[in-house]
PDB file of N, CA and C in Angstrom:
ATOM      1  N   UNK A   1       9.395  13.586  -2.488  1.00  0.00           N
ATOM      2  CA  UNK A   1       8.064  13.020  -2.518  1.00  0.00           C
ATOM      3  C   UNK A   1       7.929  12.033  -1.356  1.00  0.00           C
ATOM      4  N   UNK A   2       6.734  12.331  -0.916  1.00  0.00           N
ATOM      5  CA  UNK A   2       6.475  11.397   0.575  1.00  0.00           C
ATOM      6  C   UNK A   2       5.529  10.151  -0.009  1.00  0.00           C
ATOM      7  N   UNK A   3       5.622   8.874  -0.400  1.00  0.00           N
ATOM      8  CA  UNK A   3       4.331   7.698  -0.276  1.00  0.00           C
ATOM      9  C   UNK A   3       4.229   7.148   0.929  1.00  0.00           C
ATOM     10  N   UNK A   4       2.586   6.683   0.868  1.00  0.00           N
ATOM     11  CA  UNK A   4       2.457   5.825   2.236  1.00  0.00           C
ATOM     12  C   UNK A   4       1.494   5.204   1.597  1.00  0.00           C
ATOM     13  N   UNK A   5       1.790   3.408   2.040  1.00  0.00           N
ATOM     14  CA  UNK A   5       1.663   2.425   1.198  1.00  0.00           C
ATOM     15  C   UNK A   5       0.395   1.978   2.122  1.00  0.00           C
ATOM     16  N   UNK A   6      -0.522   1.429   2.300  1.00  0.00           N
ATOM     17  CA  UNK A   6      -1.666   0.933   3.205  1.00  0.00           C
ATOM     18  C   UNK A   6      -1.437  -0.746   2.453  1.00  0.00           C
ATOM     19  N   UNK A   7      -0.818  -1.883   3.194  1.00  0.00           N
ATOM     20  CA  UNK A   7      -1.162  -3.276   2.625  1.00  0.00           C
ATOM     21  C   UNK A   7       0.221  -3.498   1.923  1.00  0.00           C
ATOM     22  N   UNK A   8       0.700  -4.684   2.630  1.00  0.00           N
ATOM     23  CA  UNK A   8       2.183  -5.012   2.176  1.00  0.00           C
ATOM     24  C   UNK A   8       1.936  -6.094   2.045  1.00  0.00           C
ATOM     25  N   UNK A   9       1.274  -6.763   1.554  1.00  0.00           N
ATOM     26  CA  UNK A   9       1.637  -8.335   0.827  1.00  0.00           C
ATOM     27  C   UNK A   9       2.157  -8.226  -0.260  1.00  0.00           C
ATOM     28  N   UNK A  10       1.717  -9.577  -1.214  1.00  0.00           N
ATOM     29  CA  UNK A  10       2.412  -9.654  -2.158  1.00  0.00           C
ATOM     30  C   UNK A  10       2.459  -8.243  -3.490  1.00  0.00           C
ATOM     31  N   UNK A  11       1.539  -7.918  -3.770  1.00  0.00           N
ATOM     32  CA  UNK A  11       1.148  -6.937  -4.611  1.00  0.00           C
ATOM     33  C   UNK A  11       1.791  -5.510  -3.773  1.00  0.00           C
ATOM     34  N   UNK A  12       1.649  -5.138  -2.414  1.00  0.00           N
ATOM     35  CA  UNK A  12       1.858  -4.358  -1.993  1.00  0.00           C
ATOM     36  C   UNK A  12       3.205  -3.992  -1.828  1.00  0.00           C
ATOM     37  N   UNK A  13       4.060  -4.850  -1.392  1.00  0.00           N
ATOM     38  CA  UNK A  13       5.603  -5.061  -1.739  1.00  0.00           C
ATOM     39  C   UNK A  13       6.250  -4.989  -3.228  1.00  0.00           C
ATOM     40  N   UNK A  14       5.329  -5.450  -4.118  1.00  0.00           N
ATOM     41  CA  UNK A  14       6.111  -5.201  -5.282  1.00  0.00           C
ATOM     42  C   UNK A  14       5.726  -3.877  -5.822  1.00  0.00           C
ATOM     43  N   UNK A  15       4.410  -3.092  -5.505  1.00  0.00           N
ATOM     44  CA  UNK A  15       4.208  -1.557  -5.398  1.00  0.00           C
ATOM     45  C   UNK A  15       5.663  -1.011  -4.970  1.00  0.00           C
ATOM     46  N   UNK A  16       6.021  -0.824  -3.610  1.00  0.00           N
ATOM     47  CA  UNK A  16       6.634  -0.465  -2.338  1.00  0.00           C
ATOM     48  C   UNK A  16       7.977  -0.550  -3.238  1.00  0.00           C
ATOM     49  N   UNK A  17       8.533  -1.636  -3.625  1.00  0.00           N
ATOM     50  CA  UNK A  17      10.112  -1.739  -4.496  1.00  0.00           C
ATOM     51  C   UNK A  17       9.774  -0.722  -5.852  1.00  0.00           C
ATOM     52  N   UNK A  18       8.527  -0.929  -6.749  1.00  0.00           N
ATOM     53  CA  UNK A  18       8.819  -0.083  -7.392  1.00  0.00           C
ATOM     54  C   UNK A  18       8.538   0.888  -7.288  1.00  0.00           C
ATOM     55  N   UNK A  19       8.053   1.649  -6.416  1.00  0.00           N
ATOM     56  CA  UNK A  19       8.101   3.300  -5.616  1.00  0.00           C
ATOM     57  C   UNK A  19       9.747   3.309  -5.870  1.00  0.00           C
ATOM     58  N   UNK A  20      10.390   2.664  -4.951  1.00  0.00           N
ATOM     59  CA  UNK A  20      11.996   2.816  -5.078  1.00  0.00           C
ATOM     60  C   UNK A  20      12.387   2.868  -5.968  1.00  0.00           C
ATOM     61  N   UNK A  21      12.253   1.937  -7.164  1.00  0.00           N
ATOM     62  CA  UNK A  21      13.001   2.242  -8.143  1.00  0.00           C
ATOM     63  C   UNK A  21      12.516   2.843  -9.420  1.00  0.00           C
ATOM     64  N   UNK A  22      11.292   3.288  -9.101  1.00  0.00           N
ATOM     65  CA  UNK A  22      11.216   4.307 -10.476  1.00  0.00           C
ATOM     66  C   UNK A  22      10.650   5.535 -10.328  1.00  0.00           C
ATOM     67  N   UNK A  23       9.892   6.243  -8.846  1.00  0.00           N
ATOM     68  CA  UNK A  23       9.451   6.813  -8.205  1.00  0.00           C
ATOM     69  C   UNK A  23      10.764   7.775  -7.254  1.00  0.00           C
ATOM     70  N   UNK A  24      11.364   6.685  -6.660  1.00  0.00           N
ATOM     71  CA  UNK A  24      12.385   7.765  -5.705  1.00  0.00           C
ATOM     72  C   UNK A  24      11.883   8.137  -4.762  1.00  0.00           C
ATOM     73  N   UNK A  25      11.349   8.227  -3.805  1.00  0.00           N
ATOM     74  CA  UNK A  25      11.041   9.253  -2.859  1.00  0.00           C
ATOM     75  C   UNK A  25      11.621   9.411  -1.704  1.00  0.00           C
ATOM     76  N   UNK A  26      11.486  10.413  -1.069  1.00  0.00           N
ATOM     77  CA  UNK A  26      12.358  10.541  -0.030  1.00  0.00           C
ATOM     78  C   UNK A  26      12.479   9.862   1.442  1.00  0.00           C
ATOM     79  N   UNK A  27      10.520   9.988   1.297  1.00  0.00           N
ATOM     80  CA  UNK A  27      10.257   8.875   1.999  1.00  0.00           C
ATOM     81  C   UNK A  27       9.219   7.942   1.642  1.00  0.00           C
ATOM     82  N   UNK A  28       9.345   6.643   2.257  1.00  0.00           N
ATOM     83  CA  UNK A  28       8.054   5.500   1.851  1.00  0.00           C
ATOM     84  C   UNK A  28       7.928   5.034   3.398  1.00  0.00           C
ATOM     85  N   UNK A  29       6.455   4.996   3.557  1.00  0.00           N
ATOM     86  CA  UNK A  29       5.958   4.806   4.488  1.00  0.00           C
ATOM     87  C   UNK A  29       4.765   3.446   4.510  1.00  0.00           C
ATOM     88  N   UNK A  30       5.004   2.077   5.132  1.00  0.00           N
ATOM     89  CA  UNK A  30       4.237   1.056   5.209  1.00  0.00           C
ATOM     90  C   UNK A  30       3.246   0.829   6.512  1.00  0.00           C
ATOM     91  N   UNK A  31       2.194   0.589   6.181  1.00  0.00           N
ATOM     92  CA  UNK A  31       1.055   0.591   7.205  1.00  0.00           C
ATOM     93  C   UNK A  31       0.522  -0.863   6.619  1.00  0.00           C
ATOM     94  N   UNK A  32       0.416  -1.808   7.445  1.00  0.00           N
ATOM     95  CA  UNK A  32      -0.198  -3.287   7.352  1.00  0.00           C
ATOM     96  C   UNK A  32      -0.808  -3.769   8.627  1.00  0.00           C
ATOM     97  N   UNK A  33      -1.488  -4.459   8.501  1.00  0.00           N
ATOM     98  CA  UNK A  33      -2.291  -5.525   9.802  1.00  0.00           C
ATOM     99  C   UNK A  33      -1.312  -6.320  10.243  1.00  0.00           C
ATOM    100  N   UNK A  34      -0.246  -6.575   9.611  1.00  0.00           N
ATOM    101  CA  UNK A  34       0.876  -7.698  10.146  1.00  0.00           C
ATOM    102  C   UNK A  34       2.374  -6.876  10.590  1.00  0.00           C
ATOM    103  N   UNK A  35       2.792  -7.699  10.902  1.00  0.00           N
ATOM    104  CA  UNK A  35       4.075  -6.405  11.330  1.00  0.00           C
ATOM    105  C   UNK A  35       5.155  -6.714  10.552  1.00  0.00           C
ATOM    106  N   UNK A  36       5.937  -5.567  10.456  1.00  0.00           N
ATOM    107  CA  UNK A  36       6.494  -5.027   9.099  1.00  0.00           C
ATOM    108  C   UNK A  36       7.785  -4.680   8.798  1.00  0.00           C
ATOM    109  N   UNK A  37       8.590  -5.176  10.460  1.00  0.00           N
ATOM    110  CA  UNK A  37       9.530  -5.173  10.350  1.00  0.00           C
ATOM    111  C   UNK A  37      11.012  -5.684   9.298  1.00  0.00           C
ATOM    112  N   UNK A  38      10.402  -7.013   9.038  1.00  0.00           N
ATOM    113  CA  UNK A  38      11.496  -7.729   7.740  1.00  0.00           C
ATOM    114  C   UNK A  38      10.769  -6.854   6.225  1.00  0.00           C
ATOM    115  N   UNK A  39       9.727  -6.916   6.275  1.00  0.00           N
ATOM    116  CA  UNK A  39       9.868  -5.846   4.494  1.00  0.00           C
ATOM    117  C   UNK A  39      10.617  -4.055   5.373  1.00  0.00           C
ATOM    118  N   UNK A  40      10.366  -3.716   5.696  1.00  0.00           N
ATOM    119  CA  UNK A  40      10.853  -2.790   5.750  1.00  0.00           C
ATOM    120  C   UNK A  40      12.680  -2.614   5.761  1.00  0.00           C
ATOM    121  N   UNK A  41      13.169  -3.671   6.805  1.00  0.00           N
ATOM    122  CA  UNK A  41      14.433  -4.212   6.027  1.00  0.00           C
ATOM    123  C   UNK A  41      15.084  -4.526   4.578  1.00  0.00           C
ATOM    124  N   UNK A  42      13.975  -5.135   3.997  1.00  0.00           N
ATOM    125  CA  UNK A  42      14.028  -5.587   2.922  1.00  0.00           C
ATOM    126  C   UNK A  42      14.441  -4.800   2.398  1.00  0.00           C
ATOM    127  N   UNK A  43      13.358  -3.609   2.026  1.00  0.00           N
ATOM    128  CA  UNK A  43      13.159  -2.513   1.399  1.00  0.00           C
ATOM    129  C   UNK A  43      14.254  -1.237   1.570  1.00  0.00           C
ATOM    130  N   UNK A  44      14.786  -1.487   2.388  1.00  0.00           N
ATOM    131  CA  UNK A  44      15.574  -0.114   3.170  1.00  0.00           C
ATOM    132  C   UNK A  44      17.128  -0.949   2.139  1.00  0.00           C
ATOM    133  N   UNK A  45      17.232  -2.366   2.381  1.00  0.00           N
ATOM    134  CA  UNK A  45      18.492  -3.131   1.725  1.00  0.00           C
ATOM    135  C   UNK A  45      18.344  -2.629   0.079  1.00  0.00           C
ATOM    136  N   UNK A  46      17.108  -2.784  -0.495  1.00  0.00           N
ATOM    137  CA  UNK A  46      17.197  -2.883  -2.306  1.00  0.00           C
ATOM    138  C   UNK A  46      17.444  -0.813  -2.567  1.00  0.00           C
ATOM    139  N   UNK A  47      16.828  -0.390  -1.302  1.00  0.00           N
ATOM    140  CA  UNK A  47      17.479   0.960  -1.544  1.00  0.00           C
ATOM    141  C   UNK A  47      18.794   1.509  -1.587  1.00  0.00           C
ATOM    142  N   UNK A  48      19.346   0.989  -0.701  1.00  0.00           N
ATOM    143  CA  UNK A  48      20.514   1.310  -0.535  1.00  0.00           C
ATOM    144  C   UNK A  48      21.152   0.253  -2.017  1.00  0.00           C
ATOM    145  N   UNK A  49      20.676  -0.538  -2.248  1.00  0.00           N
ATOM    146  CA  UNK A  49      21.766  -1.119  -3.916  1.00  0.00           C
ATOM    147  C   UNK A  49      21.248  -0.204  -5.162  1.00  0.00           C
ATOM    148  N   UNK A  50      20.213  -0.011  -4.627  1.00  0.00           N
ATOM    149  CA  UNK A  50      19.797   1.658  -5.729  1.00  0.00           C
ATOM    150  C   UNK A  50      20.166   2.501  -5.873  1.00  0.00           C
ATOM    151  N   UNK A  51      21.187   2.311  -5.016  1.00  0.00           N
ATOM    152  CA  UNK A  51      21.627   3.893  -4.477  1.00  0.00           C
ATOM    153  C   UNK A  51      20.909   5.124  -4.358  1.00  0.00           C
ATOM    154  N   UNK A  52      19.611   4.603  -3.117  1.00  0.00           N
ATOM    155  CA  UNK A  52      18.948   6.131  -2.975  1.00  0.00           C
ATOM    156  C   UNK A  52      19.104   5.815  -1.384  1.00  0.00           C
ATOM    157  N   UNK A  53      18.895   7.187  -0.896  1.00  0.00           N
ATOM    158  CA  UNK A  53      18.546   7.482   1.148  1.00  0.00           C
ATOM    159  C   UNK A  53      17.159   7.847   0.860  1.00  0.00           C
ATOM    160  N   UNK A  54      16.845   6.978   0.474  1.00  0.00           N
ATOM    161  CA  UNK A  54      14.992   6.912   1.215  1.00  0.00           C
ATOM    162  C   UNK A  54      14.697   6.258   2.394  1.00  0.00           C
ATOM    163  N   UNK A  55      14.586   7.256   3.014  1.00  0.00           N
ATOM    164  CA  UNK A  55      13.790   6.928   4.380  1.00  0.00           C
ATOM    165  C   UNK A  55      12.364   5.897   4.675  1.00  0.00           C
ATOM    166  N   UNK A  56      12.524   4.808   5.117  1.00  0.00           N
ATOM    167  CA  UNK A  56      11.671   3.913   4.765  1.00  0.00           C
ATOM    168  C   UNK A  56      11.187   3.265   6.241  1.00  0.00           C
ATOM    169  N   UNK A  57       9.604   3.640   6.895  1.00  0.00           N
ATOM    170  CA  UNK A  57       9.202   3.262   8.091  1.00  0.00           C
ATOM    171  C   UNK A  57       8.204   3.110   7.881  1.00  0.00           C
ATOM    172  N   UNK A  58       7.683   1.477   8.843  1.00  0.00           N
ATOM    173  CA  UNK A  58       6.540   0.891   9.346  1.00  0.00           C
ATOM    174  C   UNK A  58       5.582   2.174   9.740  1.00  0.00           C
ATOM    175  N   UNK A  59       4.504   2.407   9.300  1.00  0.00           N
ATOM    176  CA  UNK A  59       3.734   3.512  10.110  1.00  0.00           C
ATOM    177  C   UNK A  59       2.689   4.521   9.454  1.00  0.00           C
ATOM    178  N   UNK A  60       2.208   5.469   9.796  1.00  0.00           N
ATOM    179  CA  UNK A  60       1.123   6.453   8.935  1.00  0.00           C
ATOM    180  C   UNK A  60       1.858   8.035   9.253  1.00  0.00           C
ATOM    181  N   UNK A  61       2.531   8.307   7.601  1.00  0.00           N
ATOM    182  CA  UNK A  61       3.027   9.762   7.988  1.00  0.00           C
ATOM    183  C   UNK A  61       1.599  10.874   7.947  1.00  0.00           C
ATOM    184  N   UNK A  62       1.806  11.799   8.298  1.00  0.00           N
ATOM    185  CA  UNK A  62       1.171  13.066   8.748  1.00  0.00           C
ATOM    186  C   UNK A  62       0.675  13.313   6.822  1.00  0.00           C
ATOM    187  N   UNK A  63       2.050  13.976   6.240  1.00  0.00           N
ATOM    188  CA  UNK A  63       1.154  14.832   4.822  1.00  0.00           C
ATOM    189  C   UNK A  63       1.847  14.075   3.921  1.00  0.00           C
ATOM    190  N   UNK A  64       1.333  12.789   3.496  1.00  0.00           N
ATOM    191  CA  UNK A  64       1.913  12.399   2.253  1.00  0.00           C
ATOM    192  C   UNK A  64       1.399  12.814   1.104  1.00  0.00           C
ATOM    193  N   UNK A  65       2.620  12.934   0.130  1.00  0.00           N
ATOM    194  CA  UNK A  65       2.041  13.426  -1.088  1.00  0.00           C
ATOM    195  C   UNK A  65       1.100  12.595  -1.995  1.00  0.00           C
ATOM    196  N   UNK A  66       1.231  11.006  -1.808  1.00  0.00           N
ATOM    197  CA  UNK A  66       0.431  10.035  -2.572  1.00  0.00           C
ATOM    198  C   UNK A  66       0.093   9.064  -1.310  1.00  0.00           C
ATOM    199  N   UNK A  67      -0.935   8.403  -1.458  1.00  0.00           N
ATOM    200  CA  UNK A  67      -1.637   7.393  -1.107  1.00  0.00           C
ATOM    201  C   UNK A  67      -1.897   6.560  -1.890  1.00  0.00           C
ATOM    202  N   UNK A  68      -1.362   5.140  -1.621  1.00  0.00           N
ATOM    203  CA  UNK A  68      -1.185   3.830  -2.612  1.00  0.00           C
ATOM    204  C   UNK A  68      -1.839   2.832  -1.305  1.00  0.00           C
ATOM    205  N   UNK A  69      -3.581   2.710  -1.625  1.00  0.00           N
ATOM    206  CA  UNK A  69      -3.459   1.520  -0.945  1.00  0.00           C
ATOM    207  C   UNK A  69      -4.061   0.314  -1.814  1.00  0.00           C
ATOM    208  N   UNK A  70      -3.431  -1.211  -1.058  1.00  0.00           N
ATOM    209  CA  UNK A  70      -3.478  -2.323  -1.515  1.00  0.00           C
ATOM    210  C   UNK A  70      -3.500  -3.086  -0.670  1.00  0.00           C
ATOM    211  N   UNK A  71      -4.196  -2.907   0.113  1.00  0.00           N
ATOM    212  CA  UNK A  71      -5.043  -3.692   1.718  1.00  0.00           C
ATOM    213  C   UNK A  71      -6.239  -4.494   1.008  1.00  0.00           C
ATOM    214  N   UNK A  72      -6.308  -5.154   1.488  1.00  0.00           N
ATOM    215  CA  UNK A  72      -7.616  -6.489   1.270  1.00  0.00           C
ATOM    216  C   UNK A  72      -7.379  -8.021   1.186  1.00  0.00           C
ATOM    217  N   UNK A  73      -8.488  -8.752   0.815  1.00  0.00           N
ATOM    218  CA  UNK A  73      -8.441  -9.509   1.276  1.00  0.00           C
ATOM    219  C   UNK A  73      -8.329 -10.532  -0.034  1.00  0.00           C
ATOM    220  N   UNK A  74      -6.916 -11.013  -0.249  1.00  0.00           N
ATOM    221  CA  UNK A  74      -6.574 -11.658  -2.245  1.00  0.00           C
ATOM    222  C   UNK A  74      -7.631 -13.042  -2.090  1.00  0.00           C
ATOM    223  N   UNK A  75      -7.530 -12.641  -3.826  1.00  0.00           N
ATOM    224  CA  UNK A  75      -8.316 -13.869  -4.136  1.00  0.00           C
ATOM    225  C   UNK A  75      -7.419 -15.100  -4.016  1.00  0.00           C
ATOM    226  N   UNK A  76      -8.772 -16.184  -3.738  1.00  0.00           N
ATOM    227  CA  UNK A  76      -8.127 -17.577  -3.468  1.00  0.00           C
ATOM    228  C   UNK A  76      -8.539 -18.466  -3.915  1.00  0.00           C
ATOM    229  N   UNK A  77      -7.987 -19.455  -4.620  1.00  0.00           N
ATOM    230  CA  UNK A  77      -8.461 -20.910  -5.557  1.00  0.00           C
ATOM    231  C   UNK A  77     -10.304 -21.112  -5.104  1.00  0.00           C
ATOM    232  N   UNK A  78     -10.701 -20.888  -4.097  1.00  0.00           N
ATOM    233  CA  UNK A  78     -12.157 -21.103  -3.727  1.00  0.00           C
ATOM    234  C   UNK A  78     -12.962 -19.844  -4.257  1.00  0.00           C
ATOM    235  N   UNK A  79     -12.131 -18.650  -4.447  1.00  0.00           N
ATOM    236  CA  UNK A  79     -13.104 -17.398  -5.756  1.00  0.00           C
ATOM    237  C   UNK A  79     -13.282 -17.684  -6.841  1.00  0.00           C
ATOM    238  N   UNK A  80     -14.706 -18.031  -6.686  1.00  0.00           N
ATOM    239  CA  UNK A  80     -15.118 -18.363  -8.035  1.00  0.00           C
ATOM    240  C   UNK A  80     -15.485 -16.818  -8.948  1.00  0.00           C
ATOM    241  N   UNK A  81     -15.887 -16.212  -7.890  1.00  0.00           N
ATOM    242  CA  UNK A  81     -16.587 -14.546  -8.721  1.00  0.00           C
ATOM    243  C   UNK A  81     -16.045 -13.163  -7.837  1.00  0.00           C
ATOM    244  N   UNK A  82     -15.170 -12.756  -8.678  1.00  0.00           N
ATOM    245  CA  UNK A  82     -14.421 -11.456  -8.071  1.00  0.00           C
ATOM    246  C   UNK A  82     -15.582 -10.517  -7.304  1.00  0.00           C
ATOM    247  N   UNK A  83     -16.593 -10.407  -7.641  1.00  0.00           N
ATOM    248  CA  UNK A  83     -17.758  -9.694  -7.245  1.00  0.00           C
ATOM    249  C   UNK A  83     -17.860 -10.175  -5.280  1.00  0.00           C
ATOM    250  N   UNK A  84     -17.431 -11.680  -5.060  1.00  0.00           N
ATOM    251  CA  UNK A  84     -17.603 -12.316  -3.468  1.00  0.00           C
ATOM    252  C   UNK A  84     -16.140 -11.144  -2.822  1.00  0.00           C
ATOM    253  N   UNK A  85     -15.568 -10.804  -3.362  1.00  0.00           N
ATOM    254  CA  UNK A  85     -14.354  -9.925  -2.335  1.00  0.00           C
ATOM    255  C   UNK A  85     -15.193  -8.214  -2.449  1.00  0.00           C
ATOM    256  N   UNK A  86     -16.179  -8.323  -3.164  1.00  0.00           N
ATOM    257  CA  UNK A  86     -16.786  -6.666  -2.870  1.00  0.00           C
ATOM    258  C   UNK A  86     -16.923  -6.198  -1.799  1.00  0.00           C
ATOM    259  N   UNK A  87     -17.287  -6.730  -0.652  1.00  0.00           N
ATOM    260  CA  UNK A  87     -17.949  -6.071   0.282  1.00  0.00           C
ATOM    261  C   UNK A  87     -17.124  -6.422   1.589  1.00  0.00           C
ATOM    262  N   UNK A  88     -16.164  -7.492   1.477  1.00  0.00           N
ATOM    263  CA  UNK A  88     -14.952  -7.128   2.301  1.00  0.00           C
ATOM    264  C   UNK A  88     -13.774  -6.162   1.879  1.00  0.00           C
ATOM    265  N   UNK A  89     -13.418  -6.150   0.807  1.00  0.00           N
ATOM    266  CA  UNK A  89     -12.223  -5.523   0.055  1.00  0.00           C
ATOM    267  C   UNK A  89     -12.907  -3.961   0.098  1.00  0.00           C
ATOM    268  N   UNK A  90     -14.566  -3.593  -0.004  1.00  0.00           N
ATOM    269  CA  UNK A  90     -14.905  -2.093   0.186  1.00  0.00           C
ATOM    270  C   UNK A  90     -15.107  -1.824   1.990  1.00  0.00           C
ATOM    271  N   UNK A  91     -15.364  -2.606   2.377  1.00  0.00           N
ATOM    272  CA  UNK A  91     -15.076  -2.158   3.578  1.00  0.00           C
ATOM    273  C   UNK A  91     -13.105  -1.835   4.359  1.00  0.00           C
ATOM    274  N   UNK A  92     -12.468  -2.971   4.023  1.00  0.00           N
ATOM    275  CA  UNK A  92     -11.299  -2.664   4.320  1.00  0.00           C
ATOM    276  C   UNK A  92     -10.752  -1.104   3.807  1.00  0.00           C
ATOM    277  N   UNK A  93     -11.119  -1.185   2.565  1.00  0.00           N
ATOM    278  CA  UNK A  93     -10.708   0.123   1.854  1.00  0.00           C
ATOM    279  C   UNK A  93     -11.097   1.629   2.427  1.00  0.00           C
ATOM    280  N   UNK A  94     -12.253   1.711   2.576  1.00  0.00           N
ATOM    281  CA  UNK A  94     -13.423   2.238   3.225  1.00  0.00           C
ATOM    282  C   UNK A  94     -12.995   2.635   4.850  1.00  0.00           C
ATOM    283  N   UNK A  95     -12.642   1.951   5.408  1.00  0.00           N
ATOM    284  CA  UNK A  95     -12.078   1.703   6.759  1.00  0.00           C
ATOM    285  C   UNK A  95     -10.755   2.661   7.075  1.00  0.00           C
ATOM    286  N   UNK A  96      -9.679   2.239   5.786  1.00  0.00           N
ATOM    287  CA  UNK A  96      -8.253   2.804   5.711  1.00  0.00           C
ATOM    288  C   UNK A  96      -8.817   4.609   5.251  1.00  0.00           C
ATOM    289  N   UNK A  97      -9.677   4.478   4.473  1.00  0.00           N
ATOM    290  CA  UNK A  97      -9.876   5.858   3.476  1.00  0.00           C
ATOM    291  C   UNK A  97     -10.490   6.807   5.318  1.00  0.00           C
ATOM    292  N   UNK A  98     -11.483   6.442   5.950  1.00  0.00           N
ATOM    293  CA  UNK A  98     -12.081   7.568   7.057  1.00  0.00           C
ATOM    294  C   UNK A  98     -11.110   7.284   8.193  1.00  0.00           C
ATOM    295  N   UNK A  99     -10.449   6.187   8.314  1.00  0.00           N
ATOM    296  CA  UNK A  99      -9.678   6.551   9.856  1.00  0.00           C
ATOM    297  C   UNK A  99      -8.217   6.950   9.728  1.00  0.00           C
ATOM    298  N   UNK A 100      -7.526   6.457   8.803  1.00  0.00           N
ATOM    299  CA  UNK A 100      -5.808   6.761   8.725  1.00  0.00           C
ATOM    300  C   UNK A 100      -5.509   7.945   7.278  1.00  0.00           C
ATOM    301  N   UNK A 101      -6.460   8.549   6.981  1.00  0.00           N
ATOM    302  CA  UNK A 101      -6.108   9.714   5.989  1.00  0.00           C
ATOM    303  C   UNK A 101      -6.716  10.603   5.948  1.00  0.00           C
ATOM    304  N   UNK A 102      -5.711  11.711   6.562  1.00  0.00           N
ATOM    305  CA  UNK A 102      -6.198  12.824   6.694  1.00  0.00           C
ATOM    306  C   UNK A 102      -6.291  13.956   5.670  1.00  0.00           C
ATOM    307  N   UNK A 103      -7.145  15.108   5.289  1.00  0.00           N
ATOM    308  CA  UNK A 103      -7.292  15.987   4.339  1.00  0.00           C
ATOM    309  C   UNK A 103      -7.192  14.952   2.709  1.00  0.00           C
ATOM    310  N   UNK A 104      -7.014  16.041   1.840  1.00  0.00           N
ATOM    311  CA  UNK A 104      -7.513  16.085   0.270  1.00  0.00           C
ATOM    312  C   UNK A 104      -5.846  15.377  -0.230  1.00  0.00           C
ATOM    313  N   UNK A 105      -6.151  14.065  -0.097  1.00  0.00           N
ATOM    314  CA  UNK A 105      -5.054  13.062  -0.743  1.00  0.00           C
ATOM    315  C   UNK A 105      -5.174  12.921  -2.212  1.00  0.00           C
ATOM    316  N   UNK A 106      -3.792  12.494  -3.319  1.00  0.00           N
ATOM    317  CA  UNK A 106      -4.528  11.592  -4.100  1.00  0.00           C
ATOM    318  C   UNK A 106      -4.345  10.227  -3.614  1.00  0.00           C
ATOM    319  N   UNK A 107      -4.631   9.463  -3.895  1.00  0.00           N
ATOM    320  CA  UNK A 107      -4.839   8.466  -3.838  1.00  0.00           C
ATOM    321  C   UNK A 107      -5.414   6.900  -4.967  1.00  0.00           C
ATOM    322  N   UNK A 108      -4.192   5.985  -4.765  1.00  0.00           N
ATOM    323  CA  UNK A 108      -4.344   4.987  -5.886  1.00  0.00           C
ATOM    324  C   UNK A 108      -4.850   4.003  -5.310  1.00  0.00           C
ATOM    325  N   UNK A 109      -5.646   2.992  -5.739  1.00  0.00           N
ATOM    326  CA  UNK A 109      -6.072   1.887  -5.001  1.00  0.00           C
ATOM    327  C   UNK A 109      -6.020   0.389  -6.082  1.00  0.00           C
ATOM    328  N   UNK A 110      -4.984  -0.340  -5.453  1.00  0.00           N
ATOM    329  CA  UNK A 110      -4.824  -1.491  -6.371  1.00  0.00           C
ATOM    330  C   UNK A 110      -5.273  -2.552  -5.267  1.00  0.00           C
ATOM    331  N   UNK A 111      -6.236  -2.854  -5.231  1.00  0.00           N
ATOM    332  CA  UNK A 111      -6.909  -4.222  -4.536  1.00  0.00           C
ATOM    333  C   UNK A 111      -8.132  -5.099  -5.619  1.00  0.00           C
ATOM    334  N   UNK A 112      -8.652  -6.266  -4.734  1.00  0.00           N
ATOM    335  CA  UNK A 112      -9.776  -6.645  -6.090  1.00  0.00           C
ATOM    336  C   UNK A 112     -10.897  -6.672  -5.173  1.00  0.00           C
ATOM    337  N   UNK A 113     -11.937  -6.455  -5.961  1.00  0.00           N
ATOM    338  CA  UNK A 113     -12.128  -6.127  -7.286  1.00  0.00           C
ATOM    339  C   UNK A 113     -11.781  -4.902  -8.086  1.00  0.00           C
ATOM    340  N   UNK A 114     -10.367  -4.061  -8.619  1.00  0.00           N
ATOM    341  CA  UNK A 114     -11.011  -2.930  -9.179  1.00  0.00           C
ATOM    342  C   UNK A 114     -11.967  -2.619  -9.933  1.00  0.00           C
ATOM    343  N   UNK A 115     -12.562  -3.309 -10.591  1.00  0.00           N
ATOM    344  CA  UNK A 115     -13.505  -3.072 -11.346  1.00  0.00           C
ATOM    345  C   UNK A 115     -14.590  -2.573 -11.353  1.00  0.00           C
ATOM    346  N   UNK A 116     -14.988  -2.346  -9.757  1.00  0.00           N
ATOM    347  CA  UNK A 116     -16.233  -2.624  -9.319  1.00  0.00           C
ATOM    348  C   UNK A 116     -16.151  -2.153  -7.934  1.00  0.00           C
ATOM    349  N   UNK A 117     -14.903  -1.957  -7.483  1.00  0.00           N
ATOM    350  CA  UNK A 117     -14.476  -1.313  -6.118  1.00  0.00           C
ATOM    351  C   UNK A 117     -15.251  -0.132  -5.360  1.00  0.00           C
ATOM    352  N   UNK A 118     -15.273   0.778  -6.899  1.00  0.00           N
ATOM    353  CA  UNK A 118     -15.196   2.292  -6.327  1.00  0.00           C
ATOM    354  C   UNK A 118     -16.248   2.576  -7.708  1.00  0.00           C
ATOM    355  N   UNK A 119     -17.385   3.069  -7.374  1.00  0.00           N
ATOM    356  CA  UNK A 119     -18.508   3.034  -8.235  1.00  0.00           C
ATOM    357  C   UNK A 119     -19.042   5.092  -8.384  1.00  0.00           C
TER     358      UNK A 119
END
């Protein structure tokens, strides 16, 4: 199984570890706005104490079997109403969904608002 993760912060990293450890795949693939070199270390280290060879790179593979993104923009002590991250968090999303994925994906989307994300 191929994942490719869109958004490695906090939520996105703890996605990304548990791909590894309850998922398996052969490969996991991270795509972020920041660079991604130390989680991908990270990640490549808790594999190998897992004892799996998952192939694990910064980047956008070609045919993944799942799409997990969790790109946006987290809430912060000044959100008062999950509804104020709508229209940045649907555009980011929105953005990742027409330029970096190609053909009939599935695709999971854990960002906020879900509630209200995807109508």
């Amino acid at each position: 199984m191929k994942i490719q993760l869109f958004g490695v912060g906090r939520l996105g990293s703890q996605i990304a570890f548990d791909c590894l450890a309850f998922l398996k795949p052969q490969e996991l693939w991270l795509d972020d706005v920041k660079e991604l070199s130390g989680d991908v270390l990270d990640l490549r280290h808790s594999a190998r104490g897992l004892g799996l060879d998952t192939k694990i790179e910064a980047g956008v593979i070609e045919d993944p079997d799942y799409v997990i993104i969790s790109a946006g923009k987290p809430r912060d002590p000044n959100t008062k109403d999950m509804g104020l991250l709508l229209d940045t968090n649907k555009k980011i999303v929105g953005d990742i969904i027409t330029s970096k994925i190609k053909g009939n994906r599935k695709i999971i989307i854990a960002t906020n608002p879900t509630d209200v994300l995807i109508d």
